[in-house]
C-alpha atoms as a PDB file:
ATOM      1  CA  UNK A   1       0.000   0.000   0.000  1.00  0.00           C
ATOM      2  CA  UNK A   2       3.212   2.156  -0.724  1.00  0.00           C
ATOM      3  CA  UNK A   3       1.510   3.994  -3.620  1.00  0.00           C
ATOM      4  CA  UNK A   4       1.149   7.414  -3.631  1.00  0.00           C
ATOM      5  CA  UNK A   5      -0.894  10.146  -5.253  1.00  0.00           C
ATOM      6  CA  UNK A   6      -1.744  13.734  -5.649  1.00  0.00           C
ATOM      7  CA  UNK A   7      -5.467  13.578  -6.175  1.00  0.00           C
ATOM      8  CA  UNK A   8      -7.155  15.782  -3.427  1.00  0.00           C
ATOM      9  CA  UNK A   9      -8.497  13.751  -0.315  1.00  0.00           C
ATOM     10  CA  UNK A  10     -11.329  14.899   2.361  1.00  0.00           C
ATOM     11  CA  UNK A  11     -11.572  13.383   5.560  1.00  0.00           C
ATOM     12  CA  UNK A  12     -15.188  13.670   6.577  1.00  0.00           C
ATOM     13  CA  UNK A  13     -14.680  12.506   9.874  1.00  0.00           C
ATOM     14  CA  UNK A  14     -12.101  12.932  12.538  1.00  0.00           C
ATOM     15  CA  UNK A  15     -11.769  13.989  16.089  1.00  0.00           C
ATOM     16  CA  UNK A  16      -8.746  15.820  15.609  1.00  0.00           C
ATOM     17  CA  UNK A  17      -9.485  18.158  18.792  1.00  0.00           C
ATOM     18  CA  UNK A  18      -8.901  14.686  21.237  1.00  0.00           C
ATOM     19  CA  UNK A  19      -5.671  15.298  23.480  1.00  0.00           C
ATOM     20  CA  UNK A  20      -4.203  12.069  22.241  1.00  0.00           C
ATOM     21  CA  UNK A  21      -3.199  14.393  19.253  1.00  0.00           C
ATOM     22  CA  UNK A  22      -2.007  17.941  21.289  1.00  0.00           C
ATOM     23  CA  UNK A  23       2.101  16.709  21.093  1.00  0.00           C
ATOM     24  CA  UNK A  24       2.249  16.487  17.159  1.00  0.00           C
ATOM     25  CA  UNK A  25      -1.446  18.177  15.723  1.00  0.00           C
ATOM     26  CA  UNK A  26       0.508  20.355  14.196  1.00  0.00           C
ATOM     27  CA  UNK A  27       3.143  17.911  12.306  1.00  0.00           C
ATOM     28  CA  UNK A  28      -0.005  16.094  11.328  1.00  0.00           C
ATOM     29  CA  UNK A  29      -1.911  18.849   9.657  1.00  0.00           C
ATOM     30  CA  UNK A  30       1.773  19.965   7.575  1.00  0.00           C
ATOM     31  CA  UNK A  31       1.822  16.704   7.107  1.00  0.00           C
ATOM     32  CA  UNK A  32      -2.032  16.181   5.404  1.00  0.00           C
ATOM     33  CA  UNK A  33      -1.303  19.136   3.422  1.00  0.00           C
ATOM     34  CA  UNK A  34       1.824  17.539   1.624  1.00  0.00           C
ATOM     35  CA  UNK A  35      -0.576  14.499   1.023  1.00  0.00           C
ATOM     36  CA  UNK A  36      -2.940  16.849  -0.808  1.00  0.00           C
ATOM     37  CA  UNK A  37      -5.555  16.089   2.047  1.00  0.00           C
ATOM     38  CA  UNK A  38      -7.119  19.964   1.759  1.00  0.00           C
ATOM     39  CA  UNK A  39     -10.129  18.968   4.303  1.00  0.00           C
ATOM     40  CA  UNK A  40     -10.368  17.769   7.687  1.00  0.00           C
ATOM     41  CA  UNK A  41     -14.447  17.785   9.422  1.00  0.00           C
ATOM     42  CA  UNK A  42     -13.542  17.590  13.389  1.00  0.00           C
ATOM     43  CA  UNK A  43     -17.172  16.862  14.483  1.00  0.00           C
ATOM     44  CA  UNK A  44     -17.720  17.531  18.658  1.00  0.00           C
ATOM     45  CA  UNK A  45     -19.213  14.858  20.841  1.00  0.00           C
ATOM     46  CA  UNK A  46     -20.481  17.129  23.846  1.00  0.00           C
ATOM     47  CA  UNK A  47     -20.615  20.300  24.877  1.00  0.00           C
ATOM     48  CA  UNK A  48     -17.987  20.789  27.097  1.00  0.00           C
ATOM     49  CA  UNK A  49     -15.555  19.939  23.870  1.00  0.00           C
ATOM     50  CA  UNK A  50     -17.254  22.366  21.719  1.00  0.00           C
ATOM     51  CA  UNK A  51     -15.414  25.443  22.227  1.00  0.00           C
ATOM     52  CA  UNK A  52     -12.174  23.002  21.799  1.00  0.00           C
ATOM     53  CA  UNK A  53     -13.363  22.408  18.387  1.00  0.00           C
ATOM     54  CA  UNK A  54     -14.023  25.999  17.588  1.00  0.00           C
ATOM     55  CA  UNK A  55     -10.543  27.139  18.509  1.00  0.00           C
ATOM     56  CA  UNK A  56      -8.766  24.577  16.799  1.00  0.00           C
ATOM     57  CA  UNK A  57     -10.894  24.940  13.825  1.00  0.00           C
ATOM     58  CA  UNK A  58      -9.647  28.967  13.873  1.00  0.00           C
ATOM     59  CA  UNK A  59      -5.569  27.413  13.604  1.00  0.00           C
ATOM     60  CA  UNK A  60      -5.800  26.011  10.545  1.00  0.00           C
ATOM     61  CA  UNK A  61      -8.287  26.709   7.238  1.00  0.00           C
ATOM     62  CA  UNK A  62      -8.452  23.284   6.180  1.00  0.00           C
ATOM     63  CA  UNK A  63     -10.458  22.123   9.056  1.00  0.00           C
ATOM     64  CA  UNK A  64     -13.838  22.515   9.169  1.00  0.00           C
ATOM     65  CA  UNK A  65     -16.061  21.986  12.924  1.00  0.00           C
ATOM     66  CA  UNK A  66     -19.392  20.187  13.217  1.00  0.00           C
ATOM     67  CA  UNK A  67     -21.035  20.460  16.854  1.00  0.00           C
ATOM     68  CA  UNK A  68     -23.404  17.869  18.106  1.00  0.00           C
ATOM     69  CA  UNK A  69     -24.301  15.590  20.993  1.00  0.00           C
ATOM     70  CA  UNK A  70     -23.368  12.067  20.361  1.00  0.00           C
ATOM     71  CA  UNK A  71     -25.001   9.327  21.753  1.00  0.00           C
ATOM     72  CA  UNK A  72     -22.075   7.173  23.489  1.00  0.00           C
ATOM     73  CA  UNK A  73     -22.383  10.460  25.957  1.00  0.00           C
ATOM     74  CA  UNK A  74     -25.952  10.474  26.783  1.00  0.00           C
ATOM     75  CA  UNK A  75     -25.669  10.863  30.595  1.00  0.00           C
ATOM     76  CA  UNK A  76     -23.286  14.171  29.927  1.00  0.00           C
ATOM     77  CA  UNK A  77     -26.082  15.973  27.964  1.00  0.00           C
ATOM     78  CA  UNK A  78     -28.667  18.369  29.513  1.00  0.00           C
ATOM     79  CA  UNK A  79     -31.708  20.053  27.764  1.00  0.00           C
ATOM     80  CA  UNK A  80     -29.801  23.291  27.731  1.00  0.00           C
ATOM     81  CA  UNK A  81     -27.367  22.219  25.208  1.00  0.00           C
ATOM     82  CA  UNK A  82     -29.545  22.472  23.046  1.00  0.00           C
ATOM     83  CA  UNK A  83     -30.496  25.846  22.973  1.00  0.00           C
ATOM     84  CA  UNK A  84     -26.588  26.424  23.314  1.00  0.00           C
ATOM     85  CA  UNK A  85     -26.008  24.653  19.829  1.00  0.00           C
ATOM     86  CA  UNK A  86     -28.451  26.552  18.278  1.00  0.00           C
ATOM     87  CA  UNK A  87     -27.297  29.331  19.640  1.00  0.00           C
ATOM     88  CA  UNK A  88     -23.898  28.526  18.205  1.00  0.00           C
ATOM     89  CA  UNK A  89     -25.444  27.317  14.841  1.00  0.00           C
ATOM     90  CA  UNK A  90     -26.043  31.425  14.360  1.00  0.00           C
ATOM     91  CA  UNK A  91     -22.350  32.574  15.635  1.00  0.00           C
ATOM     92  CA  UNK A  92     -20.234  29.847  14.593  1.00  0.00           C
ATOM     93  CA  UNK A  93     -19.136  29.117  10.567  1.00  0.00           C
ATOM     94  CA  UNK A  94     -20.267  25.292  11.367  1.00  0.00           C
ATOM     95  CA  UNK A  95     -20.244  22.788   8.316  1.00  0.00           C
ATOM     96  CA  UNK A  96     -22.773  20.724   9.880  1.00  0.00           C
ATOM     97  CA  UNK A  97     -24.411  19.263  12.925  1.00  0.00           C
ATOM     98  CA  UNK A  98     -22.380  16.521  14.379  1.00  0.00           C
ATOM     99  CA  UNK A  99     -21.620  13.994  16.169  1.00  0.00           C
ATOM    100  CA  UNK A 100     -25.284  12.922  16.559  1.00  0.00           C
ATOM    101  CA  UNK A 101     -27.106   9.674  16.531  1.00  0.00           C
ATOM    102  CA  UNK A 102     -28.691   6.733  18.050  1.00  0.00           C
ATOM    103  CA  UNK A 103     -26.710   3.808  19.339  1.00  0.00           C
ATOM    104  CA  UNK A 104     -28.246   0.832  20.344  1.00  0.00           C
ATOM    105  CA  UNK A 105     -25.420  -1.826  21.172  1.00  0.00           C
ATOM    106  CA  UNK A 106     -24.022   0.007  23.874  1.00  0.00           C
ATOM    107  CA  UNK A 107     -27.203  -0.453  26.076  1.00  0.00           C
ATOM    108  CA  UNK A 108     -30.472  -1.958  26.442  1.00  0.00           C
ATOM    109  CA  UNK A 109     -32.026  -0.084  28.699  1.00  0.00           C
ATOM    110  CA  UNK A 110     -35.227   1.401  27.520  1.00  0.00           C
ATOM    111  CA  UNK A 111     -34.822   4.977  29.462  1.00  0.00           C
ATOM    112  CA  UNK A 112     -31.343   5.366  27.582  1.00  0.00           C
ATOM    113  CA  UNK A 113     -32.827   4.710  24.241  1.00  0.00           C
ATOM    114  CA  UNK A 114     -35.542   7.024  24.684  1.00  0.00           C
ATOM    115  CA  UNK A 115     -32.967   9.727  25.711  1.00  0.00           C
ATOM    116  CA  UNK A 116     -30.596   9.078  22.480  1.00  0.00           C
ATOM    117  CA  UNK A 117     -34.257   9.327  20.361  1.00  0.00           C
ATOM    118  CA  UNK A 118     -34.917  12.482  22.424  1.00  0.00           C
ATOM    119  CA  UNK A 119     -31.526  14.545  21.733  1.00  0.00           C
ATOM    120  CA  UNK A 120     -31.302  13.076  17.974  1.00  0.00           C
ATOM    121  CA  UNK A 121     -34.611  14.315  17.148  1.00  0.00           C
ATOM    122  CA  UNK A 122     -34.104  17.574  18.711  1.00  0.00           C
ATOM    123  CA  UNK A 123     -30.768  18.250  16.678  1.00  0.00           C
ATOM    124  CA  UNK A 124     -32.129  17.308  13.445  1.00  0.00           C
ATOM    125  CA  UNK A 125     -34.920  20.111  14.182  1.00  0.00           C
ATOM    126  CA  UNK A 126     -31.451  22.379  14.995  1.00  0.00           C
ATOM    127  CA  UNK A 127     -30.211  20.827  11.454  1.00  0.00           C
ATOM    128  CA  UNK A 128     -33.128  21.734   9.597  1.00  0.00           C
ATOM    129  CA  UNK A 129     -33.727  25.172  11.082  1.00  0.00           C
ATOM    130  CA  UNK A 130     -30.101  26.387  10.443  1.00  0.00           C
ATOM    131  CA  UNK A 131     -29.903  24.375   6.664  1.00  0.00           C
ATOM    132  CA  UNK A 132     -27.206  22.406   7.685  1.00  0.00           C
ATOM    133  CA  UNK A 133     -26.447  18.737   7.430  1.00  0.00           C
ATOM    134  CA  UNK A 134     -25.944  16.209   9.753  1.00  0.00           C
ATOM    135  CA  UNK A 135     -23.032  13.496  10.824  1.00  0.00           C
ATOM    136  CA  UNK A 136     -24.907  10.498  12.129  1.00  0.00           C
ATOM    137  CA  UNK A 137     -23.630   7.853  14.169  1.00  0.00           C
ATOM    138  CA  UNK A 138     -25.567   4.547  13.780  1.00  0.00           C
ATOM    139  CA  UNK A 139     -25.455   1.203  15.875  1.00  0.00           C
ATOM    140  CA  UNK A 140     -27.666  -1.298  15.577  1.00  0.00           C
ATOM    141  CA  UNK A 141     -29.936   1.650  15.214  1.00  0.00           C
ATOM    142  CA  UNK A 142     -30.173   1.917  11.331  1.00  0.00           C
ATOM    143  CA  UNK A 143     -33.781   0.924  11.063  1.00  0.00           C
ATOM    144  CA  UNK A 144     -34.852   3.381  13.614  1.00  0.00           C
ATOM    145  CA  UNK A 145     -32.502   5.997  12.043  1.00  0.00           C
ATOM    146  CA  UNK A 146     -33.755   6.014   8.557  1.00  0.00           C
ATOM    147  CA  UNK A 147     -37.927   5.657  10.060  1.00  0.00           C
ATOM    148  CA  UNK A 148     -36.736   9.527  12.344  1.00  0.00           C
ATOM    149  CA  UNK A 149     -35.670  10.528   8.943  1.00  0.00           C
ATOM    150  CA  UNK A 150     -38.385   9.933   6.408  1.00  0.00           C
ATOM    151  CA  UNK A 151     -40.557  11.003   9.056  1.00  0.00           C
ATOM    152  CA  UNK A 152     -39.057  13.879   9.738  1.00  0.00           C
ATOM    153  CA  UNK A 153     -38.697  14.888   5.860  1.00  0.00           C
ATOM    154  CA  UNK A 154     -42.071  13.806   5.584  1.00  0.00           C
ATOM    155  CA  UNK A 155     -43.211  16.442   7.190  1.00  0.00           C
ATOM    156  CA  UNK A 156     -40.681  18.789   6.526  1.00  0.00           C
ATOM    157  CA  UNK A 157     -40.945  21.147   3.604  1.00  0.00           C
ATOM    158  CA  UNK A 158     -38.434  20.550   1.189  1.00  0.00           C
ATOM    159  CA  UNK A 159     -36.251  23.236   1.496  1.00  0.00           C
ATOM    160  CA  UNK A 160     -35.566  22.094   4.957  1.00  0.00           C
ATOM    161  CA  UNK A 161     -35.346  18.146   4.507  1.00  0.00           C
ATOM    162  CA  UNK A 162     -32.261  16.688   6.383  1.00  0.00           C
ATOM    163  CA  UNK A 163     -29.185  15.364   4.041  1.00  0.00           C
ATOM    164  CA  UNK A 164     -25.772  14.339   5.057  1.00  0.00           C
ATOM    165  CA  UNK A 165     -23.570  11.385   6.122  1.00  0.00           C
ATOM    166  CA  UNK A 166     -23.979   8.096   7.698  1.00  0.00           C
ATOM    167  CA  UNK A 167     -20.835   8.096   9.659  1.00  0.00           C
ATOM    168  CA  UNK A 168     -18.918   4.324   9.927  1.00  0.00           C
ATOM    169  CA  UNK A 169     -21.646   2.959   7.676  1.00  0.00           C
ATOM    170  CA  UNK A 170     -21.936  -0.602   9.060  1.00  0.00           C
ATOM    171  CA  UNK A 171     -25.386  -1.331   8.107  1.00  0.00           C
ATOM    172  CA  UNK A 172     -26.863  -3.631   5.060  1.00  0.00           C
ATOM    173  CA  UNK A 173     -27.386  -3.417   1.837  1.00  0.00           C
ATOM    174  CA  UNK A 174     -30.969  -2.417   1.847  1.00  0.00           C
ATOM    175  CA  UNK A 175     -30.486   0.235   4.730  1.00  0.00           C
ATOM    176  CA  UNK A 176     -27.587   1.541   2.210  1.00  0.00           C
ATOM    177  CA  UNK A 177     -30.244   2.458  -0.148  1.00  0.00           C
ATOM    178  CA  UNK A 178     -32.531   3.994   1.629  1.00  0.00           C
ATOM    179  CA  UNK A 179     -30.266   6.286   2.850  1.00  0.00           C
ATOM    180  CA  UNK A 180     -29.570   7.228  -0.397  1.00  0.00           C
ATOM    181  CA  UNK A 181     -32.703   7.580  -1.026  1.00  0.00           C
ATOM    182  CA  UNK A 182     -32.990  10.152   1.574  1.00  0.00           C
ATOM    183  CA  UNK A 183     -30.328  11.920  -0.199  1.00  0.00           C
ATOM    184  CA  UNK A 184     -27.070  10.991   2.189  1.00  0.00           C
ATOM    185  CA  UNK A 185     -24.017   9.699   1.618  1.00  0.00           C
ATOM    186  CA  UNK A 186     -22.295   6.559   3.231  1.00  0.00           C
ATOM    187  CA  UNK A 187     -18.677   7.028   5.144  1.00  0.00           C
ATOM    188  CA  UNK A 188     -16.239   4.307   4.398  1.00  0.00           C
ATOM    189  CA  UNK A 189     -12.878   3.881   6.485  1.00  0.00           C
ATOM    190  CA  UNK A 190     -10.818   1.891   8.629  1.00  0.00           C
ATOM    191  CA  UNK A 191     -13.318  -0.820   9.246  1.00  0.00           C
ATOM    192  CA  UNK A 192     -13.860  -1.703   5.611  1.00  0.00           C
ATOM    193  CA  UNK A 193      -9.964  -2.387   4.988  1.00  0.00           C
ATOM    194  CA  UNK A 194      -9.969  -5.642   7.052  1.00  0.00           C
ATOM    195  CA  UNK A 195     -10.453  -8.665   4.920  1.00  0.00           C
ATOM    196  CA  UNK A 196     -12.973 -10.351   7.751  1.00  0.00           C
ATOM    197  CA  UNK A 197     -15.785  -7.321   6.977  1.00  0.00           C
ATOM    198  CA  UNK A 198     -16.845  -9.420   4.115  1.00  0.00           C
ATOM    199  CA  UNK A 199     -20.614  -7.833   3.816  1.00  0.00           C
ATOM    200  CA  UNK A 200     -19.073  -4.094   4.517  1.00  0.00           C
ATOM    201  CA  UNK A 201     -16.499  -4.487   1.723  1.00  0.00           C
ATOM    202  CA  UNK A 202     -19.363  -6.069  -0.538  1.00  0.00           C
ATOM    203  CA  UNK A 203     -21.463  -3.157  -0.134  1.00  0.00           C
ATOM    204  CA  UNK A 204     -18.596  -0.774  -2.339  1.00  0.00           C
ATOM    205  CA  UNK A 205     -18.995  -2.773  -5.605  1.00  0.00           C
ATOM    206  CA  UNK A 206     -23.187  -3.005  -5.333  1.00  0.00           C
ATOM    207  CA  UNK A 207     -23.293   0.882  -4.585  1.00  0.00           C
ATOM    208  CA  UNK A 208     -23.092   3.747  -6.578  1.00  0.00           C
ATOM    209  CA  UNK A 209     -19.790   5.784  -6.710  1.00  0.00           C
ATOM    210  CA  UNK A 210     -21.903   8.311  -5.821  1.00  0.00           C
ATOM    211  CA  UNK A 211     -22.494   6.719  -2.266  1.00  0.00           C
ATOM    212  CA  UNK A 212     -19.472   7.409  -0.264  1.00  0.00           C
ATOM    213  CA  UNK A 213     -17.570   9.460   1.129  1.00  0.00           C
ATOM    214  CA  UNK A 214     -14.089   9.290   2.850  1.00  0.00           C
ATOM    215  CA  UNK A 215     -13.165   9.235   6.797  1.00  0.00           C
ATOM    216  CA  UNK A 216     -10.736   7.924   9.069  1.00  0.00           C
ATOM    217  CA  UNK A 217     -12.888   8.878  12.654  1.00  0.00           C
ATOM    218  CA  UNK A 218      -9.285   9.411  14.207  1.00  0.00           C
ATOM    219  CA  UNK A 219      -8.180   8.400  16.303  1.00  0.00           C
ATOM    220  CA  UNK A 220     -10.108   5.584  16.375  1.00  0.00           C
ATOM    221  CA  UNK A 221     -10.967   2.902  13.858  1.00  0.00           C
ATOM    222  CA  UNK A 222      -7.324   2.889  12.349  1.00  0.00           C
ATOM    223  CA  UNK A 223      -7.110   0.769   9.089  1.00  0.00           C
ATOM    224  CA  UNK A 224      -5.670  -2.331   8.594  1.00  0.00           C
ATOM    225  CA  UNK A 225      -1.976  -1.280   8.128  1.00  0.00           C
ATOM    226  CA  UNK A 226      -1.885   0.584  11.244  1.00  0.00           C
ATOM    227  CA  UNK A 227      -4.075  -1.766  13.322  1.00  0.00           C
ATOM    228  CA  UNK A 228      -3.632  -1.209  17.397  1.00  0.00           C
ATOM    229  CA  UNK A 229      -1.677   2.395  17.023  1.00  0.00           C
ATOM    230  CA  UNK A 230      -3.634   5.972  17.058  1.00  0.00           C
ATOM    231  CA  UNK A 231      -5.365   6.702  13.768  1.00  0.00           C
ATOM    232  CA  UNK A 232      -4.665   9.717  11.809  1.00  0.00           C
ATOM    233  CA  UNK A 233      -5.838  11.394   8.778  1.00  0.00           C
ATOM    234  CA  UNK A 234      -2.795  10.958   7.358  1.00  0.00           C
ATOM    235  CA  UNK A 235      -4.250   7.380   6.711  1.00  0.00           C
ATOM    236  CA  UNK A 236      -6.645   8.493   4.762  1.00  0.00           C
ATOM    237  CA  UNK A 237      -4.495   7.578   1.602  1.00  0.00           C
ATOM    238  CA  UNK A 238      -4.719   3.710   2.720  1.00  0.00           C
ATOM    239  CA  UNK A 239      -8.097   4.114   3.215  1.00  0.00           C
ATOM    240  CA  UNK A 240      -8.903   5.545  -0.460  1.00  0.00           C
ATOM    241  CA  UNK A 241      -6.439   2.672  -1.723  1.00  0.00           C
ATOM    242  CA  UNK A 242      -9.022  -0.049  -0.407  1.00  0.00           C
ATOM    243  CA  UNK A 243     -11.888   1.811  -1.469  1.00  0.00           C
ATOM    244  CA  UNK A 244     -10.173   1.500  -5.020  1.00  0.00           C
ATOM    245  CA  UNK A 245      -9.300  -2.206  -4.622  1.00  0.00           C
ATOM    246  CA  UNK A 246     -13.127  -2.695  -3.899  1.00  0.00           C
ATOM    247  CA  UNK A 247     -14.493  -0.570  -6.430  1.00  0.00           C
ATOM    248  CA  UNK A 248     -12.693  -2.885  -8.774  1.00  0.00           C
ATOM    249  CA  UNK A 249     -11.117   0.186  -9.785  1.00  0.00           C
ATOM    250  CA  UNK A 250      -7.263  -0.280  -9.921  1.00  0.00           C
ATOM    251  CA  UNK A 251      -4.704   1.066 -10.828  1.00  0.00           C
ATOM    252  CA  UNK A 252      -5.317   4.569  -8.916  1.00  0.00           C
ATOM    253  CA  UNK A 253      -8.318   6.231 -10.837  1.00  0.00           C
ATOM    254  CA  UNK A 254      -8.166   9.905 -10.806  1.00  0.00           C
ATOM    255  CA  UNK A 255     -12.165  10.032 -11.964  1.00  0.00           C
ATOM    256  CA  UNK A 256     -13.006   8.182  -9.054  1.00  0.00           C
ATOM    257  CA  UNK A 257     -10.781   9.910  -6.354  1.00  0.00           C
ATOM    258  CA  UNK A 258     -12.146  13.149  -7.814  1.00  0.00           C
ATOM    259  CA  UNK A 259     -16.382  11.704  -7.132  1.00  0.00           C
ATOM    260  CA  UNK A 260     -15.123  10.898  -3.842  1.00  0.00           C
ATOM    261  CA  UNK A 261     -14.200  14.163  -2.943  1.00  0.00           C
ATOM    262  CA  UNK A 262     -16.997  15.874  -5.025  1.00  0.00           C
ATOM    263  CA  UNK A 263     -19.656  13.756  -2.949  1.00  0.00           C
ATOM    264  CA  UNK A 264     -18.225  15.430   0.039  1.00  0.00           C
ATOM    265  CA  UNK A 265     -18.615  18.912  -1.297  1.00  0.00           C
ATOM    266  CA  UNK A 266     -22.003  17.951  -2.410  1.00  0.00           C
ATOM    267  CA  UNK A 267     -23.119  16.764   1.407  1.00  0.00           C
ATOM    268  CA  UNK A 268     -20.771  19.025   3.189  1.00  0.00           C
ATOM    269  CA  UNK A 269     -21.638  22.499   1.612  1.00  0.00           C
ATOM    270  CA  UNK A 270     -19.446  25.104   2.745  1.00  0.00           C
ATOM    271  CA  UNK A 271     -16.098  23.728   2.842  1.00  0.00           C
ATOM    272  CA  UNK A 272     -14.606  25.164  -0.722  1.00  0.00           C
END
């Protein structure tokens, strides 16, 4: 996976604001820009990181912040956040409303699920209000992901219908398409490069080009080369490799790396 190229490369998803990145952020971001990687989304979790993301989003014009309550930390969000995100959505240049979500294989319990369905719906409703689209996390949660949002855009007018990406796409090849129906796009990374995730890898051949988009979600989910060290969007060129190998589309295809990042821009409207 030595090979190299200079088509340009957007990493959709990656929480470059963690600490596990403060001693050498900014060798990795001199380093992304050598690798023609000319977009990073850092998408916050909770509130309390938010402001980290806005600051380091200021250092450096090729990252982009999304802001959003993610579901893994349910029991740190309060009612007020909400209003504070929107707040934000009118002070803030965000690219979209993210991390958000429902996830449904870290817990059973009924009172957490109807929590995650309670903050999810209310940020789509932030989403829609401000035009912006959404980074969704989805576990074992697609089918009740995809019935919020044709219900939602149901009753939505059309102007204000919810598009965006399907972060860590893990679901089937059904729940693929009706996301696409619903006008998103599908992130593929570091999962997808290990040759066990036979139905994820299938799903790159069966879908349209016009699917996916690229992430790495550092620094976790590293890809196979880098397995059990810190991810970092400087994989992000291993990660396009596979999506090549599984496209069937090999040799490195300049058309295709170029769809890649033009489904970003399409989802992801303001970073230019």
């Amino acid at each position: 996976m030595s090979h190299q190229f200079n088509e340009t490369l957007i990493d959709s998803h990656c929480h470059l604001d963690f600490p596990v990145f403060d001693s050498d952020r900014k060798v990795i971001l001199n380093a992304c820009q050598k690798q023609s990687i000319t977009a990073i989304v850092v998408p916050g979790v909770c509130r309390k990181n938010w402001q980290r993301v806005l600051t380091l989003c200021k250092y450096s014009k090729m990252l982009y912040p999304a802001l959003g309550l993610h579901p893994c930390f349910i029991d740190e969000h309060h009612k007020g956040d909400l209003q504070v995100l929107a707040q934000l959505c009118q002070t803030e240049p965000l690219t979209a409303i993210g991390e958000i979500g429902l996830d449904f294989f870290i817990t059973s319990d009924p009172v957490n699920k109807k929590t995650q369905e309670y903050f999810f719906s209310e940020q789509l409703q932030v989403a829609s209000q401000y035009q912006l689209p959404v980074l969704i996390h989805a576990r074992k949660s697609h089918a009740q992901v995809i019935k919020y949002l044709k219900t939602y855009n149901a009753s939505s007018a059309s102007a204000s219908s919810i598009r965006g990406i399907i972060h860590a796409y893990s679901g089937s090849y059904e729940e693929a398409k009706e996301y696409l129906k619903l006008g998103f796009k599908l992130g593929f990374g570091g999962a997808y490069t290990y040759p066990k995730a036979t139905k994820l890898r299938s799903l790159v051949s069966k879908l349209p080009i016009e699917a996916w988009v690229l992430e790495t979600d550092a620094p976790d989910m590293s890809p196979l080369e880098q397995r059990d060290q810190r991810n970092s969007p400087q994989n992000l060129h291993e990660i396009a490799q596979i999506f090549m190998q599984l496209f069937h589309s090999e040799p490195i295809n300049a058309q295709i790396i170029e769809q890649l990042y033009q489904n970003t821009l399409d989802v992801l409207t303001s970073i230019r």
